[in-house]
Protein backbone atom coordinates (compact mmCIF):
# COMPACT_ATOMS: atom_id res chain seq x y z
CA UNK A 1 0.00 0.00 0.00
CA UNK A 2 2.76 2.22 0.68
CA UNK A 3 3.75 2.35 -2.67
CA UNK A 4 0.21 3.90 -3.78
CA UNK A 5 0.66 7.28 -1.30
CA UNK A 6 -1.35 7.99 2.12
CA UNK A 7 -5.01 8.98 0.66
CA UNK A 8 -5.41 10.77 3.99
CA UNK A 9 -2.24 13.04 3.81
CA UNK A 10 -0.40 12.61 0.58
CA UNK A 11 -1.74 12.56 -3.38
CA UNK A 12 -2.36 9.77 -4.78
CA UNK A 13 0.14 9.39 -7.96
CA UNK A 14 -1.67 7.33 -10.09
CA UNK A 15 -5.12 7.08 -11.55
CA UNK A 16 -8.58 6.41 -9.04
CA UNK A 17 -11.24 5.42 -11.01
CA UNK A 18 -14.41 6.35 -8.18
CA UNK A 19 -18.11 4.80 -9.28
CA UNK A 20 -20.77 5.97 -7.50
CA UNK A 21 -24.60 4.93 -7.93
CA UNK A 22 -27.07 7.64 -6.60
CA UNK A 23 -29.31 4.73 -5.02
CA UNK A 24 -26.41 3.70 -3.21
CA UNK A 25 -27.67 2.87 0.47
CA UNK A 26 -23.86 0.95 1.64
CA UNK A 27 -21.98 3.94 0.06
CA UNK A 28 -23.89 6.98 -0.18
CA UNK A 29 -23.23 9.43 -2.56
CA UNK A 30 -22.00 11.80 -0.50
CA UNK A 31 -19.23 9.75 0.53
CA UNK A 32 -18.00 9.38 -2.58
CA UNK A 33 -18.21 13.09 -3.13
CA UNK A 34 -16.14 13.89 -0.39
CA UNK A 35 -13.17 11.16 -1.21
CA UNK A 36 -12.85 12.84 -4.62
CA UNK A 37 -12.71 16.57 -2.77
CA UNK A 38 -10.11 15.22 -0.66
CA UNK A 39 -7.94 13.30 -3.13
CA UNK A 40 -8.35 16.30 -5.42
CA UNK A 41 -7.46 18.99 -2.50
CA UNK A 42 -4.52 17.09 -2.01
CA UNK A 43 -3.43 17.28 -5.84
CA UNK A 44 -3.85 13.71 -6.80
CA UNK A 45 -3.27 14.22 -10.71
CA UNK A 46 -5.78 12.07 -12.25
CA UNK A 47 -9.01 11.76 -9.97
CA UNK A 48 -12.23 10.39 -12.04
CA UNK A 49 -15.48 10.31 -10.80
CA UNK A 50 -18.57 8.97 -12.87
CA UNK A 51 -22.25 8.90 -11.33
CA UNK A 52 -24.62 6.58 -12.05
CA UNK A 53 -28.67 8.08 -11.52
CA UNK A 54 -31.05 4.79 -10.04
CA UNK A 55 -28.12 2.33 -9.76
CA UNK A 56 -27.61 0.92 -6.41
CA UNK A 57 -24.49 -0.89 -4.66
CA UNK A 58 -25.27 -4.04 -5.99
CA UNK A 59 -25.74 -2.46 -9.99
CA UNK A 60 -22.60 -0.21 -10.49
CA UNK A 61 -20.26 -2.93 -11.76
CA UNK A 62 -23.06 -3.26 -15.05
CA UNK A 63 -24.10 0.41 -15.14
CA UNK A 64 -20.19 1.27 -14.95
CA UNK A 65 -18.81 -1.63 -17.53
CA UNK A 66 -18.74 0.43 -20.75
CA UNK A 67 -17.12 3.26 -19.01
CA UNK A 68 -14.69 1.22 -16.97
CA UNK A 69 -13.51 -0.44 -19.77
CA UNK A 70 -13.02 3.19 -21.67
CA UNK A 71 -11.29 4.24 -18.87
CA UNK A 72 -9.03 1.01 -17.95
CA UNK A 73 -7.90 0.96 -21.96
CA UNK A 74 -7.01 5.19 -21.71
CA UNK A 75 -4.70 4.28 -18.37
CA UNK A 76 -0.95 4.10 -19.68
């Protein structure tokens, strides 16, 4: 872990890929919000959000598979 930075102190160097469903009850949006603020305010280079309206904890991984893939084949 050590070699991916201190989220809570330090940027992050590499890409963070965050998916967040708006129906999320386990993870509510506003967590998610707040984790990308942070990792932002700390100048993490390459922070990437995407919301997904209706989808809940258990439906990001489909809602998020087309752009996941875009975004996993853009990552050098």
């Amino acid at each position: 872990m050590a070699a991916y930075g201190d989220p809570d102190h330090a940027p992050v160097p590499g890409p963070v890929l965050l998916l967040q469903g708006t129906d999320d009850h386990d993870v509510p949006p506003a967590w998610t919000d707040d984790i990308t603020r942070h990792l932002r305010a700390l100048g993490s280079p390459s922070i990437t959000q995407h919301t997904y309206p209706g989808a809940d904890h258990d439906q990001i991984l489909t809602a998020s598979t087309c752009d996941t893939l875009t975004y996993l084949r853009a990552v050098p």
